[in-house]
Protein backbone atom coordinates (compact mmCIF):
# COMPACT_ATOMS: atom_id res chain seq x y z
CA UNK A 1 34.66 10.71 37.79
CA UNK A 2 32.86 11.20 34.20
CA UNK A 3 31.38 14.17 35.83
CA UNK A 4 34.19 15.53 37.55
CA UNK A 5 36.15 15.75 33.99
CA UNK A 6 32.49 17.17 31.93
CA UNK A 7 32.02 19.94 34.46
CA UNK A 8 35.91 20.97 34.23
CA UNK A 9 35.79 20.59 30.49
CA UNK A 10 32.54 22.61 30.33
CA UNK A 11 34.16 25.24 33.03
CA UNK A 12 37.44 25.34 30.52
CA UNK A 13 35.69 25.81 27.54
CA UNK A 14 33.56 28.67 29.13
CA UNK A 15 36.87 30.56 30.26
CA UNK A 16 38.08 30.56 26.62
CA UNK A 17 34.77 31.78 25.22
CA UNK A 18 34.95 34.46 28.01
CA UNK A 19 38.64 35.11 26.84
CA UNK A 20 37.58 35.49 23.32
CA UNK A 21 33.85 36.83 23.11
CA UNK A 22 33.80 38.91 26.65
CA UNK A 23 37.35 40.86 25.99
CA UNK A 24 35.08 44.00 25.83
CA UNK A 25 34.19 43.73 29.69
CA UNK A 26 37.61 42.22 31.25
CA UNK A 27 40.16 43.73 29.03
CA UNK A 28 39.04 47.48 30.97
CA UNK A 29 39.53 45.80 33.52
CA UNK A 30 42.63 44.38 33.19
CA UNK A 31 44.37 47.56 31.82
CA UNK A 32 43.14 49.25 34.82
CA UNK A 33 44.79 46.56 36.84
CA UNK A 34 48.29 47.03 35.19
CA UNK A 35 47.92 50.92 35.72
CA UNK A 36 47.48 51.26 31.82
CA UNK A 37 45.07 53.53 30.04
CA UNK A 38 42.00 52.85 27.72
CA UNK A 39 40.98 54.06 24.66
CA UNK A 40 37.85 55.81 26.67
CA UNK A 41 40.24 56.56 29.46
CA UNK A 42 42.19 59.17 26.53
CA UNK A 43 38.78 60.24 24.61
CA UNK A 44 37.62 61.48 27.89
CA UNK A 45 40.41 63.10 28.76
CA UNK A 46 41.00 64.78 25.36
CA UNK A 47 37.43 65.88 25.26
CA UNK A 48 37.70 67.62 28.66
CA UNK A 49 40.94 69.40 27.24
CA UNK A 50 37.93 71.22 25.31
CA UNK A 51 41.28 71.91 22.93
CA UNK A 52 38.98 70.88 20.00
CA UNK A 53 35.42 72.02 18.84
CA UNK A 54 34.58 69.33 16.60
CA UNK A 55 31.52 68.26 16.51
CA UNK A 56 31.07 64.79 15.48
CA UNK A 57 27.31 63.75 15.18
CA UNK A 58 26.84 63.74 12.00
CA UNK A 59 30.60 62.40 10.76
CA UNK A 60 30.22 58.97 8.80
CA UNK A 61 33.47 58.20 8.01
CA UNK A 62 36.96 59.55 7.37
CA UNK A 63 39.70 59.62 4.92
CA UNK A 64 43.23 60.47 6.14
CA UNK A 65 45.69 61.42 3.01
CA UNK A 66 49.25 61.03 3.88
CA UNK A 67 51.29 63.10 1.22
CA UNK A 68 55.01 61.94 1.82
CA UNK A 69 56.59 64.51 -0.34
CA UNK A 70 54.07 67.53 1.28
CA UNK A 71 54.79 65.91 4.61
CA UNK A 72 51.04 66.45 5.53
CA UNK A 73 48.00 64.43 6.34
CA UNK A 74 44.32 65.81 4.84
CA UNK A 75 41.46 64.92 6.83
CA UNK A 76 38.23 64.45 5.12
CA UNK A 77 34.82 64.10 7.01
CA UNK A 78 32.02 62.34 5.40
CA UNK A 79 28.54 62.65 6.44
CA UNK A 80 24.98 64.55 6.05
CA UNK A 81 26.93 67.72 5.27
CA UNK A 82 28.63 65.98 2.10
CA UNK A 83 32.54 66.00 2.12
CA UNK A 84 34.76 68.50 3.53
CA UNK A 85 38.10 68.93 4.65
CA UNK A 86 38.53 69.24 8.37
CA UNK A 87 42.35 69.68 9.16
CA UNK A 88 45.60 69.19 8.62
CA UNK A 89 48.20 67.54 10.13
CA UNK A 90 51.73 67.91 9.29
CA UNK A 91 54.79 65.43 9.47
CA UNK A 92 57.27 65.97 12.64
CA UNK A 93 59.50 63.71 11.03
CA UNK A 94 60.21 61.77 7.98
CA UNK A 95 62.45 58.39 7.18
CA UNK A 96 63.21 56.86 3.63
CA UNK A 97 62.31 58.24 0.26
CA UNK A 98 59.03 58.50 -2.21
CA UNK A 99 58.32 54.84 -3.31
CA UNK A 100 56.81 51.60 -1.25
CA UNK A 101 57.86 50.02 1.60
CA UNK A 102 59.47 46.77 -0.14
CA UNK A 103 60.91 45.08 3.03
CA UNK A 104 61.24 44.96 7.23
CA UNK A 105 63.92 47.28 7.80
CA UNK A 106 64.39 49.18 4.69
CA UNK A 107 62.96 52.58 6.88
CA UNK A 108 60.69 53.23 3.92
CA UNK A 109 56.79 54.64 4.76
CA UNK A 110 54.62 52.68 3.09
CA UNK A 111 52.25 53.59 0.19
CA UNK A 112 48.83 52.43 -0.40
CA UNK A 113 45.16 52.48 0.53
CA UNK A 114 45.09 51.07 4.23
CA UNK A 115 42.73 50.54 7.22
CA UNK A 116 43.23 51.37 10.79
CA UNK A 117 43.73 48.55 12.89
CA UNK A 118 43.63 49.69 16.14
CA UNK A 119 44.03 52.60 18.39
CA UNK A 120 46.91 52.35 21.22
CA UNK A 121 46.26 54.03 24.09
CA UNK A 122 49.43 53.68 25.74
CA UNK A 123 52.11 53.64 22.70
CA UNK A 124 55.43 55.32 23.72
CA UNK A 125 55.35 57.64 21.17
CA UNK A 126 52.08 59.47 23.39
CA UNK A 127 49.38 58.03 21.39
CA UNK A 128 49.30 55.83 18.12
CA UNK A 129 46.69 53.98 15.33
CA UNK A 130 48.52 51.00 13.60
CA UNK A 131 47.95 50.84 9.89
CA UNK A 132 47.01 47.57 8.09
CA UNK A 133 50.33 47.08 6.56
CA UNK A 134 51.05 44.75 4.69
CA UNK A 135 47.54 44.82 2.81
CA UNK A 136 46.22 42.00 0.56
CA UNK A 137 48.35 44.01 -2.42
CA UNK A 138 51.20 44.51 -0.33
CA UNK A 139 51.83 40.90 -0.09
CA UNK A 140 50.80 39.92 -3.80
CA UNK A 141 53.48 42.32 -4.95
CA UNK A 142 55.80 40.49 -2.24
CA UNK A 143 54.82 37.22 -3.58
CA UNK A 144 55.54 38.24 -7.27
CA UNK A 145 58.53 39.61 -6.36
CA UNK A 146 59.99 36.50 -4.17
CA UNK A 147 60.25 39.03 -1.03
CA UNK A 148 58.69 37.85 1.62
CA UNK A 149 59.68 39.66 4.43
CA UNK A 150 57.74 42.92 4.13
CA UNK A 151 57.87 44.64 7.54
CA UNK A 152 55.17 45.43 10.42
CA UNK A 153 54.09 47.63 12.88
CA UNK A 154 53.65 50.98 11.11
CA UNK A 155 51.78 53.69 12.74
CA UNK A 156 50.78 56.87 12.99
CA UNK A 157 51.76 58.64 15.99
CA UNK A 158 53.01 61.72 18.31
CA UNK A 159 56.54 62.75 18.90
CA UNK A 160 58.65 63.23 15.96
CA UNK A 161 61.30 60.64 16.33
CA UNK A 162 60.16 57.57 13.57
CA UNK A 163 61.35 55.01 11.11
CA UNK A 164 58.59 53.80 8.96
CA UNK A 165 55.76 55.60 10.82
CA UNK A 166 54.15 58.91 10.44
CA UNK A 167 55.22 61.23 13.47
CA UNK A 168 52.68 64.44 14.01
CA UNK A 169 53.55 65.37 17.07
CA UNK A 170 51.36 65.04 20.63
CA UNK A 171 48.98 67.32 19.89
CA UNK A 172 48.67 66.40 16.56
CA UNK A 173 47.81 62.94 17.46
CA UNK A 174 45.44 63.29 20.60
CA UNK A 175 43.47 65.46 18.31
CA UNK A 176 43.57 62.42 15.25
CA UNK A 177 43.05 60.00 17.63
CA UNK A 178 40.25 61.58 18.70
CA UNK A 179 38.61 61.62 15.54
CA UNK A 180 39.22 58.23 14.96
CA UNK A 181 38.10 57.03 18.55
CA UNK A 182 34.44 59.07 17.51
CA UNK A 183 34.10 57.86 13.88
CA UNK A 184 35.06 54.40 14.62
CA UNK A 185 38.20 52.46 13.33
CA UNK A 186 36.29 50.84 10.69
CA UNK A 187 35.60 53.79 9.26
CA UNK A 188 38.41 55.44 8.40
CA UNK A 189 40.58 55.09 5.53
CA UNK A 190 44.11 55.92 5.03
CA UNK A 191 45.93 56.59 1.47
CA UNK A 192 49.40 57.03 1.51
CA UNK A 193 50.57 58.61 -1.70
CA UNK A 194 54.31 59.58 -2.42
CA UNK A 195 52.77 62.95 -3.38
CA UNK A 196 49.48 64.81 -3.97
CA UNK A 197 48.34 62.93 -7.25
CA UNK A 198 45.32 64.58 -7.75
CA UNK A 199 47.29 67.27 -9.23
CA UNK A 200 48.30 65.43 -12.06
CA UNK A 201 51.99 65.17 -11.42
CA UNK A 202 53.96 62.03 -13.51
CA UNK A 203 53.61 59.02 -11.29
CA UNK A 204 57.09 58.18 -9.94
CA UNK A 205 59.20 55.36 -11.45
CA UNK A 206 60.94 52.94 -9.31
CA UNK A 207 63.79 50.87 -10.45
CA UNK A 208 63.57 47.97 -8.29
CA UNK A 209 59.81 47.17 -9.29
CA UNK A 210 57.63 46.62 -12.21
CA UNK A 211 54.63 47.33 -10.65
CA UNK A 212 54.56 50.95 -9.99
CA UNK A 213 52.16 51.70 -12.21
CA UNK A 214 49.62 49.50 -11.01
CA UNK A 215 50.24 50.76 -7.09
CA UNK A 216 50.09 54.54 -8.33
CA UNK A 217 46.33 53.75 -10.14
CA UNK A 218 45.08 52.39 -7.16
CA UNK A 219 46.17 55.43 -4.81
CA UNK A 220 44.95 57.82 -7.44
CA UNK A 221 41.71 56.07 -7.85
CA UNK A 222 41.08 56.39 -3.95
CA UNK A 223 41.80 59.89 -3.36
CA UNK A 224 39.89 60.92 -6.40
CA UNK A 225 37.06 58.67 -4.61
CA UNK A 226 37.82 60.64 -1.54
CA UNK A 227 36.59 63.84 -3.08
């Protein structure tokens, strides 16, 4: 009986290690199964579009900087070559006004230096990359401020429809996403500014928050970084 219960316990503990460690083989798999599509399934299919020439062997990494009030997004490609911008993507659509998002619901577009953290293949806005909102300042800010509710699930995506998110249309985003999907997530940073700071506009002030100033440094600091 001793047995019986070590070789189920030993069989359990190897389905949860599978679960964890092996997602990389039966999550494919399982996607397939449902009728859903992978992240490989859409790179391959974008890349035999042949709708764009980039040529990725030598990109390192990427910066993506949102501009709320230009309603664009700068690409910048790192690698052997130096820096250099490689596109730009603008807005479809736009929700809330220049400042952080403070709280779920308030429609705002966050602002901040964020990482991508993951790619969804089958989002119902055609493609989408989820930002790492809230980051680690995000929710110190929060905590100083007593708010603790700060919002998820903010993307950037196709269509044009959005609250929160960054719409840039289909196209727009099968081309992103194929960056992305080449360069690898971890790779790519995104700065979300409430305008182009590098041109030495006044920072904006914000009424509801003390801490502005502090957010605005950190955004400048990264795009200047960026070039």
């Amino acid at each position: 009986m001793t047995k019986k219960i070590l070789t189920f316990l030993l069989g359990l503990l190897a389905i949860v290690l599978f679960f964890f460690f092996g997602r990389v083989v039966w999550h494919p798999i399982y996607l397939k199964v449902r009728g859903e599509k992978t992240t490989s399934d859409v790179v391959s299919r974008i890349k035999e579009s042949q709708r764009f020439d980039h040529d990725f062997s030598d990109w390192k990494s990427l910066d993506l900087f949102c501009f709320k009030e230009e309603r664009v997004i700068e690409v910048w490609a790192k690698g052997g070559f130096g820096r250099k911008k490689i596109k730009e993507f603008v807005f479809q659509g736009f929700s809330g006004e220049l400042g952080p998002k403070l709280r779920e619901g308030d429609g705002q577009i966050p602002e901040g230096v964020y990482g991508i953290e993951y790619l969804n293949p089958n989002s119902r806005f055609h493609l989408s990359m989820k930002l790492s909102y809230p980051n680690a300042f995000d929710r110190k800010m929060g905590e100083r401020d007593g708010r603790k509710k700060l919002g998820y699930d903010i993307f950037i995506h196709g269509k044009s429809a959005t609250v929160g998110c960054i719409p840039i249309g289909d196209e727009g985003i099968e081309e992103l996403f194929l960056m992305v999907a080449e360069v690898g997530k971890s790779n790519v940073r995104v700065v979300v500014a409430p305008h182009d700071l590098r041109l030495g506009r006044r920072k904006i002030d914000i009424a509801e928050i003390e801490w502005e100033e502090e957010l605005y440094d950190l955004i400048e600091s990264a795009l200047q970084d960026g070039l």
